[in-house]
Protein backbone atom coordinates (compact mmCIF):
# COMPACT_ATOMS: atom_id res chain seq x y z
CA UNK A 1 -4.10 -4.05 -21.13
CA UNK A 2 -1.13 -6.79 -21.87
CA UNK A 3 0.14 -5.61 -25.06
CA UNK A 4 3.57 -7.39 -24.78
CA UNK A 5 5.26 -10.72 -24.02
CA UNK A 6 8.07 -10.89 -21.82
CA UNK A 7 10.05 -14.20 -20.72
CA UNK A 8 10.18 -14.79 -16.98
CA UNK A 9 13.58 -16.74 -16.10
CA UNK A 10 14.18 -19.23 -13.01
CA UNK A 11 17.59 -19.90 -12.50
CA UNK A 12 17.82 -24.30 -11.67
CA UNK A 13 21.71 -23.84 -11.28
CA UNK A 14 25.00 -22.23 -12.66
CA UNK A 15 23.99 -23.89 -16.22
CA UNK A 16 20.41 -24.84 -16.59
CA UNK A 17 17.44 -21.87 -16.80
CA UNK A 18 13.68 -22.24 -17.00
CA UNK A 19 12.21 -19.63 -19.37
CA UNK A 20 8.84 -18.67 -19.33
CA UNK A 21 6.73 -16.69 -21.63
CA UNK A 22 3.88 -14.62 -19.96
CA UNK A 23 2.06 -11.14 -21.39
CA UNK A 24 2.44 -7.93 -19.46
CA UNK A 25 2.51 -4.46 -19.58
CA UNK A 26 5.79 -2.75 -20.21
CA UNK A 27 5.94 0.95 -18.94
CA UNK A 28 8.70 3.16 -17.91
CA UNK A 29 9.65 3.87 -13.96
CA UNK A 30 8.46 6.90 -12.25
CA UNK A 31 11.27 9.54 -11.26
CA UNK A 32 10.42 8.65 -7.20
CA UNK A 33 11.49 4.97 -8.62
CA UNK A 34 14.45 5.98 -10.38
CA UNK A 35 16.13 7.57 -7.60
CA UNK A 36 14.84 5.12 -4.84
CA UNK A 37 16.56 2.27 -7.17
CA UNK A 38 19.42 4.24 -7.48
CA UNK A 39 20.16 4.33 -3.39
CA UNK A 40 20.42 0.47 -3.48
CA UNK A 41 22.63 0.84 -6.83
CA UNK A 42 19.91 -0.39 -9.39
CA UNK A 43 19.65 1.74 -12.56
CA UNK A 44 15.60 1.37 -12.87
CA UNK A 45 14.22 0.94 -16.41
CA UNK A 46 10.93 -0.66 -15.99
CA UNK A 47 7.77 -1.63 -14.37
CA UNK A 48 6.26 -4.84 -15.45
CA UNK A 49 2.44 -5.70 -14.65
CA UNK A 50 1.83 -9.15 -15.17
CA UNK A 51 -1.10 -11.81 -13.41
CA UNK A 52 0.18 -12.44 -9.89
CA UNK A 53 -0.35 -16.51 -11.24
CA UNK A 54 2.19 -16.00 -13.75
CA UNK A 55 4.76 -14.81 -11.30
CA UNK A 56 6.42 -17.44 -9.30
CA UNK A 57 9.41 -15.59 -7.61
CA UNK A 58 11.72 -15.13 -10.64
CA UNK A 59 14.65 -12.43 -10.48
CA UNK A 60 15.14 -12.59 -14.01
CA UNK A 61 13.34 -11.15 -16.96
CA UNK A 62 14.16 -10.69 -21.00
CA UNK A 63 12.16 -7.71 -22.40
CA UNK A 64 12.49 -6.87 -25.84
CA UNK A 65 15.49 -9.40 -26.18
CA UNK A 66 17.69 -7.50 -23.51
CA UNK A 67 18.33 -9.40 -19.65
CA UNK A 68 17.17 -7.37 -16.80
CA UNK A 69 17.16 -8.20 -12.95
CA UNK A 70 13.95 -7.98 -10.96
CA UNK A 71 14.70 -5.69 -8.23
CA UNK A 72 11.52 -5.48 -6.64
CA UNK A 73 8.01 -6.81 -6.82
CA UNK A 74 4.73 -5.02 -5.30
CA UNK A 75 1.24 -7.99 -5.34
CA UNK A 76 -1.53 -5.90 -5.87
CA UNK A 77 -4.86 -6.27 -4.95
CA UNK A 78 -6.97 -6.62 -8.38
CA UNK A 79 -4.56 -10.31 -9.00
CA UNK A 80 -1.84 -9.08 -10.63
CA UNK A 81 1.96 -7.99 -9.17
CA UNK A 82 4.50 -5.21 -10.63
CA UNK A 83 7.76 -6.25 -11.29
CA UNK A 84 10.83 -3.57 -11.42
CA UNK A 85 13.22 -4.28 -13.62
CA UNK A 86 16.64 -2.73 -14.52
CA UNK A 87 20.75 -3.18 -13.86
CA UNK A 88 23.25 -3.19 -11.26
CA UNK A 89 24.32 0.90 -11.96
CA UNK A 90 27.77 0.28 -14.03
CA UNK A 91 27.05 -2.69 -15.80
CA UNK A 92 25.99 -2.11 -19.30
């Protein structure tokens, strides 16, 4: 089911980060999840499944080498957690 690695990242302060590397599943947002992200200004690109262990309250993610924020995060009940990722709408 985890057929990629992403890197979690925990912000310690304005210089220092804490990268972490965990597998998940990469898929594409729904079109309900597009348009909900884009009422709070969010451009969605992803959902993320990852084990809920591996998640410890990052707002940061690199997929495929590119920075996304973690808008949103839904714990499901079978141990593992969704993570929606994407950009402030504007900023490129």
């Amino acid at each position: 089911m985890f057929d990629d690695i992403v890197i979690l990242v925990q912000e310690l302060d304005e210089e220092h980060t804490e990268e972490t590397e965990v597998f998940a599943t990469v898929e594409s947002v729904g079109q309900t999840e597009f348009f909900s992200a884009a009422q709070s200004g969010m451009r969605a690109d992803y959902r993320l499944i990852v084990w809920l262990d591996d998640y410890a309250g990052e707002q940061l993610v690199k997929i495929r080498g590119k920075n996304y924020d973690i808008y949103r995060t839904y714990m499901r009940k079978d141990g593992k957690t969704e993570l929606y990722c994407g950009k402030r709408a504007g900023v490129v």
